[in-house]
PDB file of N, CA and C in Angstrom:
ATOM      1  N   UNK A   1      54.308-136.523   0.458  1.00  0.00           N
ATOM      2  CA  UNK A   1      54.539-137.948   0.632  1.00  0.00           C
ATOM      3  C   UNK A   1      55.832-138.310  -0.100  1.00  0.00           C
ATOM      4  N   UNK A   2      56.892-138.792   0.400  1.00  0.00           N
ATOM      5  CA  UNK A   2      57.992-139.217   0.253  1.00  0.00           C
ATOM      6  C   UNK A   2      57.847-141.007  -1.470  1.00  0.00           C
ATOM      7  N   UNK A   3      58.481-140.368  -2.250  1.00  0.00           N
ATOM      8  CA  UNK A   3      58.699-141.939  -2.899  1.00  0.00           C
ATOM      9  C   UNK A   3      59.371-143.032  -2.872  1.00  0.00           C
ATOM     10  N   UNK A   4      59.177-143.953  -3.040  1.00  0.00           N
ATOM     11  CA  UNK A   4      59.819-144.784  -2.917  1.00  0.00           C
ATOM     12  C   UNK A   4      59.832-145.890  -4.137  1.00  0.00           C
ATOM     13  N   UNK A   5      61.036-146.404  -4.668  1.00  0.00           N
ATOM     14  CA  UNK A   5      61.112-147.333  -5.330  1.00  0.00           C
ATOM     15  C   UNK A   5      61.490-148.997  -4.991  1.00  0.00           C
ATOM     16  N   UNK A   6      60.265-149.308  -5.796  1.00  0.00           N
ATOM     17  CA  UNK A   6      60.588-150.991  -5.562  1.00  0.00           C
ATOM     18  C   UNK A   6      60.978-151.612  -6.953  1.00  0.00           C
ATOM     19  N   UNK A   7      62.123-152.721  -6.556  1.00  0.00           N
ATOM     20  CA  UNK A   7      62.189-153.043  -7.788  1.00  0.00           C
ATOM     21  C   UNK A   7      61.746-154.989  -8.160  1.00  0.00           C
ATOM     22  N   UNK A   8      60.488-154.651  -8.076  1.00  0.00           N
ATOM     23  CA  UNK A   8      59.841-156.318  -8.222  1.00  0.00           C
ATOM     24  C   UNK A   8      60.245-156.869  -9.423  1.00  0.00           C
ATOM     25  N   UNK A   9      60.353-158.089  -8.968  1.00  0.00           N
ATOM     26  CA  UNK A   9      60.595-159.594 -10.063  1.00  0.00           C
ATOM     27  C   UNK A   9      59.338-159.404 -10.609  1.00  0.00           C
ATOM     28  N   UNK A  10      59.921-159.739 -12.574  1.00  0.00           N
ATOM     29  CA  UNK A  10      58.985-159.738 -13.253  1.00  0.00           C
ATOM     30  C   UNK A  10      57.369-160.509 -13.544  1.00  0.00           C
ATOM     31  N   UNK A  11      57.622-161.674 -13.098  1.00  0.00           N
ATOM     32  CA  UNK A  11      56.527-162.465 -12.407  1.00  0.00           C
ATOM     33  C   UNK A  11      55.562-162.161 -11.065  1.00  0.00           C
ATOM     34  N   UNK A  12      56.437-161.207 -10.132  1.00  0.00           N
ATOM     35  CA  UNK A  12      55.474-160.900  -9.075  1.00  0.00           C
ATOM     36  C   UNK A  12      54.759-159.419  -9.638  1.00  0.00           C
ATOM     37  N   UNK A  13      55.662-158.672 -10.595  1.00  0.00           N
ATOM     38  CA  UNK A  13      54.754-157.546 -11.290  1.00  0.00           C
ATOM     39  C   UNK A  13      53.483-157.939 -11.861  1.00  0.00           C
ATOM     40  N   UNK A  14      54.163-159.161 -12.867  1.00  0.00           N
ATOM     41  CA  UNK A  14      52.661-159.824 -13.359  1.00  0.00           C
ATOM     42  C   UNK A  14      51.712-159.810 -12.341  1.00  0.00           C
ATOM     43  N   UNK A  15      51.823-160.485 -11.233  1.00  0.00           N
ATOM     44  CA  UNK A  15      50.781-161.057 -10.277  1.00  0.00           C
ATOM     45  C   UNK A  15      50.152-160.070 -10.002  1.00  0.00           C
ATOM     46  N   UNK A  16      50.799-158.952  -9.631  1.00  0.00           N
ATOM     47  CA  UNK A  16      50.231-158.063  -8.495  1.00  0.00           C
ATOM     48  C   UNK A  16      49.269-157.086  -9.599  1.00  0.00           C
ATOM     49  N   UNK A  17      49.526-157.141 -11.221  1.00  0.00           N
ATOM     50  CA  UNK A  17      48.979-156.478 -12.140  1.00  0.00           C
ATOM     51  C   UNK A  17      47.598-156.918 -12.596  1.00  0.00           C
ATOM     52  N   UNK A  18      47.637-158.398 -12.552  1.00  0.00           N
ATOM     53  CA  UNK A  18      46.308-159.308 -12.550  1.00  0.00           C
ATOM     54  C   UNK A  18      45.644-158.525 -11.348  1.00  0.00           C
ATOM     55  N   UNK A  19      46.232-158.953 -10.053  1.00  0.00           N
ATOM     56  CA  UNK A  19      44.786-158.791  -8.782  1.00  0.00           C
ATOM     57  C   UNK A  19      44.734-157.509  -8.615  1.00  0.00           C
ATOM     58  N   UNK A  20      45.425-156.884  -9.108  1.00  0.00           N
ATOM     59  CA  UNK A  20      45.538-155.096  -8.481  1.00  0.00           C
ATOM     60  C   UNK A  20      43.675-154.726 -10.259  1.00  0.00           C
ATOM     61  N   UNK A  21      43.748-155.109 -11.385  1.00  0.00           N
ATOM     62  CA  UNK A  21      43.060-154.978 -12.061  1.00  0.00           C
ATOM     63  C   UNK A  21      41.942-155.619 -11.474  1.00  0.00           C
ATOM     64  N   UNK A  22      41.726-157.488 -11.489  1.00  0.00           N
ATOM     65  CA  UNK A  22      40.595-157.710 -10.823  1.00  0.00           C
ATOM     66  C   UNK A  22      39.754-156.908  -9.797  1.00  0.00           C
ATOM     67  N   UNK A  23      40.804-156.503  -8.564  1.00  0.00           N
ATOM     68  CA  UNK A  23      40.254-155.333  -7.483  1.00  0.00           C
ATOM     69  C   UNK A  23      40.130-153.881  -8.070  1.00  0.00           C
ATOM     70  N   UNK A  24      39.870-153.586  -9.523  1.00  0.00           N
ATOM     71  CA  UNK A  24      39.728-152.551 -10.067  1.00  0.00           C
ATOM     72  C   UNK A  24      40.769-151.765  -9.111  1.00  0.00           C
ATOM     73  N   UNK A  25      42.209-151.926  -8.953  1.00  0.00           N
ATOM     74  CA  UNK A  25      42.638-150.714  -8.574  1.00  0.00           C
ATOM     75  C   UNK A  25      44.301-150.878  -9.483  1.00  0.00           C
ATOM     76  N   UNK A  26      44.719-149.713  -8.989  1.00  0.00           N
ATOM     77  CA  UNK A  26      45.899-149.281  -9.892  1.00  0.00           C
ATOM     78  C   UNK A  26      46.826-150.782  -9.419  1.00  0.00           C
ATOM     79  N   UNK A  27      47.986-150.893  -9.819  1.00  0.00           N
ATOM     80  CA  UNK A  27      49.030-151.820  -9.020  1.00  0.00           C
ATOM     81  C   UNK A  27      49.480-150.718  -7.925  1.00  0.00           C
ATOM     82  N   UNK A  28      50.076-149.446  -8.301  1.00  0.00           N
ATOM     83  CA  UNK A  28      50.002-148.803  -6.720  1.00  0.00           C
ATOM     84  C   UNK A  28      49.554-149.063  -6.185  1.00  0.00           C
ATOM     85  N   UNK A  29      48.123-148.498  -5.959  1.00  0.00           N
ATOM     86  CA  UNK A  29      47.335-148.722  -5.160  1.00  0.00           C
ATOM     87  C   UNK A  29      47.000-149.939  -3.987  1.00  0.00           C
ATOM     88  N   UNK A  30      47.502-151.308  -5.038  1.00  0.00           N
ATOM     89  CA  UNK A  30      47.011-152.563  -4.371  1.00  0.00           C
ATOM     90  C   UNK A  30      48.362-152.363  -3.711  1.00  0.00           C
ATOM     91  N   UNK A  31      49.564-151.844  -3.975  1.00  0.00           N
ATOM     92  CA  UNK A  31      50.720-152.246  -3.404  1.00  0.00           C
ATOM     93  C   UNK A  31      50.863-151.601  -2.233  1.00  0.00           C
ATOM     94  N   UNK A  32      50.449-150.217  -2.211  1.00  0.00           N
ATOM     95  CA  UNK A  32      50.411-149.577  -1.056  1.00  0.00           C
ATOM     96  C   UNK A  32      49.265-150.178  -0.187  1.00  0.00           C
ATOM     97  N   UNK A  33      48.149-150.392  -0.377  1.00  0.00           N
ATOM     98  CA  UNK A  33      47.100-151.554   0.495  1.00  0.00           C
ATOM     99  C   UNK A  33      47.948-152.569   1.123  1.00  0.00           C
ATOM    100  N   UNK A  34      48.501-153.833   0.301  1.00  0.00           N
ATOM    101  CA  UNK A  34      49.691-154.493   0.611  1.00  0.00           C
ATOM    102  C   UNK A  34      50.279-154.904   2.278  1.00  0.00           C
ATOM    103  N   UNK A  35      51.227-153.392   1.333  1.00  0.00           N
ATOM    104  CA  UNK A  35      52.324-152.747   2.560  1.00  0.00           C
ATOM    105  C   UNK A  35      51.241-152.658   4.207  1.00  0.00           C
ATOM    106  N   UNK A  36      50.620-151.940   3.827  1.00  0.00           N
ATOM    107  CA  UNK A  36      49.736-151.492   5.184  1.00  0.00           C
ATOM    108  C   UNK A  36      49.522-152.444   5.995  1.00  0.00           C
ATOM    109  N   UNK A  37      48.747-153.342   5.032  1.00  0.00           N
ATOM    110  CA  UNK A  37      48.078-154.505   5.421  1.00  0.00           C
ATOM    111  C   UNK A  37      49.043-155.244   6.075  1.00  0.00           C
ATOM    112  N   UNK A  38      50.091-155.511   5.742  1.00  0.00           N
ATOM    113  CA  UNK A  38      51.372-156.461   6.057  1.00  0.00           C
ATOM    114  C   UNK A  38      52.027-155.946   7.501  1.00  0.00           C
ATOM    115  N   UNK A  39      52.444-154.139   7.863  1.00  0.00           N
ATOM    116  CA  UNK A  39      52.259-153.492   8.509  1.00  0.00           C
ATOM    117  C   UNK A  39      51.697-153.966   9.380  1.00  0.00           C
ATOM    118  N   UNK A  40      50.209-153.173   9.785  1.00  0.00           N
ATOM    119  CA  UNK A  40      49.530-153.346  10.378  1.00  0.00           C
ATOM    120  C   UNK A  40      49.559-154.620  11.161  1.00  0.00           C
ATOM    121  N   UNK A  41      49.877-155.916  10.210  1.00  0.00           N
ATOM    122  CA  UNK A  41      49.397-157.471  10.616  1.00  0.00           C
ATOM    123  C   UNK A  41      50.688-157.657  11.713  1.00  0.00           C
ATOM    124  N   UNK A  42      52.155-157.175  11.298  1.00  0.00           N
ATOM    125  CA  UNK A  42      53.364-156.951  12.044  1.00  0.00           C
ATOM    126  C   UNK A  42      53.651-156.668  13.483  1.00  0.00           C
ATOM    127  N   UNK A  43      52.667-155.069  13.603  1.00  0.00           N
ATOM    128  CA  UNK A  43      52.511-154.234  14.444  1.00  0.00           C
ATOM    129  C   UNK A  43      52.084-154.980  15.736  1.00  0.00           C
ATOM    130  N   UNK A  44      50.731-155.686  15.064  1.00  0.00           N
ATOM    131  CA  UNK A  44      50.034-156.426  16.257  1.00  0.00           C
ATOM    132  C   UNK A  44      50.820-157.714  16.520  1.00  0.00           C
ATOM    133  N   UNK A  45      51.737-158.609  15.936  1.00  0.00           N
ATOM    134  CA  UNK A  45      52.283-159.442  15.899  1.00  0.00           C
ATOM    135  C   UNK A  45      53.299-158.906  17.299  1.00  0.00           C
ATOM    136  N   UNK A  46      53.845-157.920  16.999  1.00  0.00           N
ATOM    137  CA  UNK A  46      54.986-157.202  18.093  1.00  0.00           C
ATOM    138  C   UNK A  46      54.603-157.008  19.476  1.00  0.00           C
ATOM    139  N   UNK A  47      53.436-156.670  19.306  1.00  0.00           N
ATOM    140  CA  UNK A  47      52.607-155.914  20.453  1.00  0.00           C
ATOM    141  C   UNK A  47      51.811-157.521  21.190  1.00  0.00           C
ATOM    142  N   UNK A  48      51.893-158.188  20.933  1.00  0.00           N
ATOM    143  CA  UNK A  48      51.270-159.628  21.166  1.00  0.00           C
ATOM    144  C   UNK A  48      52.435-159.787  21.813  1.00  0.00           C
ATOM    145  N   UNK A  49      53.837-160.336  21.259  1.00  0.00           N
ATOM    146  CA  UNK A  49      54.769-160.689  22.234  1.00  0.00           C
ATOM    147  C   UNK A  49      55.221-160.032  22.995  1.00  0.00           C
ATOM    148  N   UNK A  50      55.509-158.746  22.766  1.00  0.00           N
ATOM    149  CA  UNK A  50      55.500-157.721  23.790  1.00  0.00           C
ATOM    150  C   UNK A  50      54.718-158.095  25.197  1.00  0.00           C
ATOM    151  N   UNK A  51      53.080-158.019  24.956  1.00  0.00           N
ATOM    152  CA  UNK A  51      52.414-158.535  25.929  1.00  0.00           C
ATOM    153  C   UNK A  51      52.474-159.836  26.773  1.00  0.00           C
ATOM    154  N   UNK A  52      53.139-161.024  25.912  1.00  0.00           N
ATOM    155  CA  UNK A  52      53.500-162.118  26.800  1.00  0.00           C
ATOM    156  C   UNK A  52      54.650-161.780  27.288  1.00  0.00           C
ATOM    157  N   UNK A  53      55.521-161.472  26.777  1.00  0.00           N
ATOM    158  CA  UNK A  53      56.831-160.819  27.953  1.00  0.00           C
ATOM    159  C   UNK A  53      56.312-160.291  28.714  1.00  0.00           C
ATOM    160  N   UNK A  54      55.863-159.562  29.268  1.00  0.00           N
ATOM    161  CA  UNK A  54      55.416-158.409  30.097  1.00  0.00           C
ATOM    162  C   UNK A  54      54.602-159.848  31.225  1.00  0.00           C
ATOM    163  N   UNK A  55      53.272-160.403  30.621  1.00  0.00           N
ATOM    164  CA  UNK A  55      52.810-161.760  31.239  1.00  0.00           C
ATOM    165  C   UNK A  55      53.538-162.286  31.967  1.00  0.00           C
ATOM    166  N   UNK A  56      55.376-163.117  31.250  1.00  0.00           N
ATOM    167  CA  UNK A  56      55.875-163.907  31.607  1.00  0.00           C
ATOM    168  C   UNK A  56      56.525-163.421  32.412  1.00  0.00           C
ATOM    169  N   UNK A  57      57.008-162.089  32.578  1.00  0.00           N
ATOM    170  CA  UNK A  57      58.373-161.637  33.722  1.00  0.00           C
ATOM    171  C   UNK A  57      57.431-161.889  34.944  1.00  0.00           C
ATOM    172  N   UNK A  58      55.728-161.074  34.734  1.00  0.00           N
ATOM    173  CA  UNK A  58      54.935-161.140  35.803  1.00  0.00           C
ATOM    174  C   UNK A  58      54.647-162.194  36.991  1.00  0.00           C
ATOM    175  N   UNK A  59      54.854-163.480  35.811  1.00  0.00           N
ATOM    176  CA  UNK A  59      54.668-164.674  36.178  1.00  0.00           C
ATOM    177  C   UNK A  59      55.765-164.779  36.842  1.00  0.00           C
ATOM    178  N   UNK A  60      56.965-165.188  36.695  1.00  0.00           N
ATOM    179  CA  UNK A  60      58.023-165.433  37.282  1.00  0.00           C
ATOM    180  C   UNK A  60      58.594-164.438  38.642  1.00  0.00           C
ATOM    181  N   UNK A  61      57.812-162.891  38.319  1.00  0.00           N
ATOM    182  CA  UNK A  61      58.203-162.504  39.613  1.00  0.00           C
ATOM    183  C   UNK A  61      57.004-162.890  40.787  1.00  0.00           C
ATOM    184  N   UNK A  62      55.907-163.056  40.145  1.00  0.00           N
ATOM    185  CA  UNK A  62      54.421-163.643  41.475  1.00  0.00           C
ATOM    186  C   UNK A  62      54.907-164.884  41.829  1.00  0.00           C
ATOM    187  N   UNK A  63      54.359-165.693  40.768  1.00  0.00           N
ATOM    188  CA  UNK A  63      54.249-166.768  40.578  1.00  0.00           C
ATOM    189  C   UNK A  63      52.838-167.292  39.951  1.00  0.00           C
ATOM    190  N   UNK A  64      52.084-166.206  39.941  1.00  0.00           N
ATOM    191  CA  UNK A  64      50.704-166.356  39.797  1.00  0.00           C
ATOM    192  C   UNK A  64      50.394-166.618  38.586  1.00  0.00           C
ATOM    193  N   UNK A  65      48.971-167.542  38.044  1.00  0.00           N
ATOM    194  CA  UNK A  65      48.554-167.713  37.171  1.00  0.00           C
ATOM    195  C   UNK A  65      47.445-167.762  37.190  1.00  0.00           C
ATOM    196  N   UNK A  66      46.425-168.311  35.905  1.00  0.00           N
ATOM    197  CA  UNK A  66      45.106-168.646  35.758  1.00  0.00           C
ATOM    198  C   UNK A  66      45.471-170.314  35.460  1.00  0.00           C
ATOM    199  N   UNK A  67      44.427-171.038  36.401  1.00  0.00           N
ATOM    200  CA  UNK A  67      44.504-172.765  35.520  1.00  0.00           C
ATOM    201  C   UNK A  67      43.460-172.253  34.119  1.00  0.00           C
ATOM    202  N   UNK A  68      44.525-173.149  33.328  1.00  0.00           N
ATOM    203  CA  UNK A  68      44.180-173.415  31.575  1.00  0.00           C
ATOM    204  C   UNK A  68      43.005-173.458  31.788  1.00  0.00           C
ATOM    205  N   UNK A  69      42.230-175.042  32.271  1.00  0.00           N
ATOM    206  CA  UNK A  69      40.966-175.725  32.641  1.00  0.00           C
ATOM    207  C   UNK A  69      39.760-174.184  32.818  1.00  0.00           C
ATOM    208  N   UNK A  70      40.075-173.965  34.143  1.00  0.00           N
ATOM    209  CA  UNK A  70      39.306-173.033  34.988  1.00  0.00           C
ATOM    210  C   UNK A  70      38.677-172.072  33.366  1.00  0.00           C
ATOM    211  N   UNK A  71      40.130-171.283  32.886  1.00  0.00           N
ATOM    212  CA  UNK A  71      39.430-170.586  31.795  1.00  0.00           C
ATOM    213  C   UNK A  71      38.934-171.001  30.176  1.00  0.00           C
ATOM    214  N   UNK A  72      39.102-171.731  30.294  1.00  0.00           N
ATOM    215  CA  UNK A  72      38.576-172.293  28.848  1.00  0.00           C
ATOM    216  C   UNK A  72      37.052-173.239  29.633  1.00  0.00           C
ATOM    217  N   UNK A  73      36.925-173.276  30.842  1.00  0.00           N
ATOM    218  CA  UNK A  73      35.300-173.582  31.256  1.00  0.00           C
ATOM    219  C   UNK A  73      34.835-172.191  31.354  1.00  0.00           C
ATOM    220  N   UNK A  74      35.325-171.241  31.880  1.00  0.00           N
ATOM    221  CA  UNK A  74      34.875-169.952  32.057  1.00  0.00           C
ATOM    222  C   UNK A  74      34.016-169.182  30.737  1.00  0.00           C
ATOM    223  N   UNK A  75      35.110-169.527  29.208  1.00  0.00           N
ATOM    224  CA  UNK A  75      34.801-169.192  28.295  1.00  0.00           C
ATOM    225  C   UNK A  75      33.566-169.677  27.639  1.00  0.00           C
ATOM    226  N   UNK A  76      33.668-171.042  27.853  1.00  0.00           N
ATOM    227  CA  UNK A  76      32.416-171.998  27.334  1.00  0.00           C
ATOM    228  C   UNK A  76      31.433-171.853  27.387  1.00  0.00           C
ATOM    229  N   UNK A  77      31.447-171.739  28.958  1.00  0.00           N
ATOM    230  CA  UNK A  77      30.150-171.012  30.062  1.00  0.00           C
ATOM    231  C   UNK A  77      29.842-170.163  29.237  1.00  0.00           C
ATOM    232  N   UNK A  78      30.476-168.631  29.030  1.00  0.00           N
ATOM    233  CA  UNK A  78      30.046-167.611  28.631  1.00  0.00           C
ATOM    234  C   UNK A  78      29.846-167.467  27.297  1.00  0.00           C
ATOM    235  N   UNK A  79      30.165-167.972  25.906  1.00  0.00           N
ATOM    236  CA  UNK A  79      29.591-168.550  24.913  1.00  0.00           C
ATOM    237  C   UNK A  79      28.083-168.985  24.831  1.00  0.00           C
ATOM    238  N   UNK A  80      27.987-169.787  25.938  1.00  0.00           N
ATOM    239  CA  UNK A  80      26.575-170.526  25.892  1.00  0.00           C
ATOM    240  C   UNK A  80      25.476-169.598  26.689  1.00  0.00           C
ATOM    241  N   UNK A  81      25.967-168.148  27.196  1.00  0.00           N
ATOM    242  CA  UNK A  81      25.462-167.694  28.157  1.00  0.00           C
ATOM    243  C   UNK A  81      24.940-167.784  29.386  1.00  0.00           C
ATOM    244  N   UNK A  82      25.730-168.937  29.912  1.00  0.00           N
ATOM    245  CA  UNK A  82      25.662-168.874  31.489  1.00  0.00           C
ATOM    246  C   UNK A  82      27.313-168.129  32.053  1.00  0.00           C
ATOM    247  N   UNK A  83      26.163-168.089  33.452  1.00  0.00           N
ATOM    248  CA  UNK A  83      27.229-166.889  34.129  1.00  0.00           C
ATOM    249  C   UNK A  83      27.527-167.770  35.093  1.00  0.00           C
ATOM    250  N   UNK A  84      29.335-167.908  35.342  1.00  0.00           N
ATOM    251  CA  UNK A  84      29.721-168.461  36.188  1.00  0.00           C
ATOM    252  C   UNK A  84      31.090-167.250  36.676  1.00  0.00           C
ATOM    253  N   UNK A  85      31.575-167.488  37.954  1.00  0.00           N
ATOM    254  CA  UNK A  85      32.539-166.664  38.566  1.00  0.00           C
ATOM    255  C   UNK A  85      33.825-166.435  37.615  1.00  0.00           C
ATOM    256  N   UNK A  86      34.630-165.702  37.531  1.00  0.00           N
ATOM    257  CA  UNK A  86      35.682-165.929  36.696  1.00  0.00           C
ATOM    258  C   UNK A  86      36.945-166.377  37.395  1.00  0.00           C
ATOM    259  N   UNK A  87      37.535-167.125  36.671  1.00  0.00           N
ATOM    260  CA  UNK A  87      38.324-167.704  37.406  1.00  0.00           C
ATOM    261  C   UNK A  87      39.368-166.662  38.695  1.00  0.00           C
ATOM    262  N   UNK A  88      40.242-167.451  39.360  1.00  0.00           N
ATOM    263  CA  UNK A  88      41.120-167.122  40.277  1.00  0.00           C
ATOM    264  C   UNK A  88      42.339-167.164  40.041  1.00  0.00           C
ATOM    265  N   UNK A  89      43.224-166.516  40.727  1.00  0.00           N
ATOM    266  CA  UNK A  89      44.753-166.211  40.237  1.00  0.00           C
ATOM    267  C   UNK A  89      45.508-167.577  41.372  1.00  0.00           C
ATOM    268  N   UNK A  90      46.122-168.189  40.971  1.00  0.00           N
ATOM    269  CA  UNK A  90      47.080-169.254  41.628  1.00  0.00           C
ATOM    270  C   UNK A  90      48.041-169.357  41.516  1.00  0.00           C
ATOM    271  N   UNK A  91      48.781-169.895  42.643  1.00  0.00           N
ATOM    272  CA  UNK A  91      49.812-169.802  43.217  1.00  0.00           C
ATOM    273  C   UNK A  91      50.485-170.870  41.961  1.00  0.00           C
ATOM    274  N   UNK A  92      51.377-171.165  42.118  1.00  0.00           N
ATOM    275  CA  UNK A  92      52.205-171.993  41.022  1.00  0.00           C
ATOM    276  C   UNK A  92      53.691-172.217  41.262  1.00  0.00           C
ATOM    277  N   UNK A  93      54.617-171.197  41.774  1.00  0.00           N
ATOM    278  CA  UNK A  93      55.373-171.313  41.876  1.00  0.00           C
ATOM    279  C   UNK A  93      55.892-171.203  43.688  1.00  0.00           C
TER     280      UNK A  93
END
């Protein structure tokens, strides 16, 4: 495993030395958790817009959509456990 140095402000050392102890773990430890965590939260952040691009070109080359309405009744429905059709793709453009 490769090292790496960080060089934190003395106040965020403090911080991270408090909660890294409360969570019984080293400050490594919490820092590398951290990182991951922050990571990870990024990754899917990317991959989310990624996916509406991909949505939006779709859209613009069909034209097709879902009405808002249609699926947020669809959802409701199925929350409460009734079964209703799922919505339909429409024209729009």
């Amino acid at each position: 495993m490769a090292t790496t140095s960080l060089k934190l402000p003395d106040t965020l050392k403090e911080r991270v030395a408090k909660l890294a102890e409360a969570a019984g773990k080293t400050p490594h430890a919490f820092m590398v958790e951290a990182i991951e965590h922050e990571t990870r939260r990024n990754e899917k952040y990317q991959a989310f817009l990624a996916e509406a691009e991909t949505s939006w070109q779709e859209y613009q080359k069909t034209g097709q959509a879902y009405d808002a309405d249609e699926v947020n009744a669809y959802f409701r429905a199925k929350i409460q456990g009734i079964e209703i059709p799922k919505p339909a793709l429409k024209k729009y453009k």
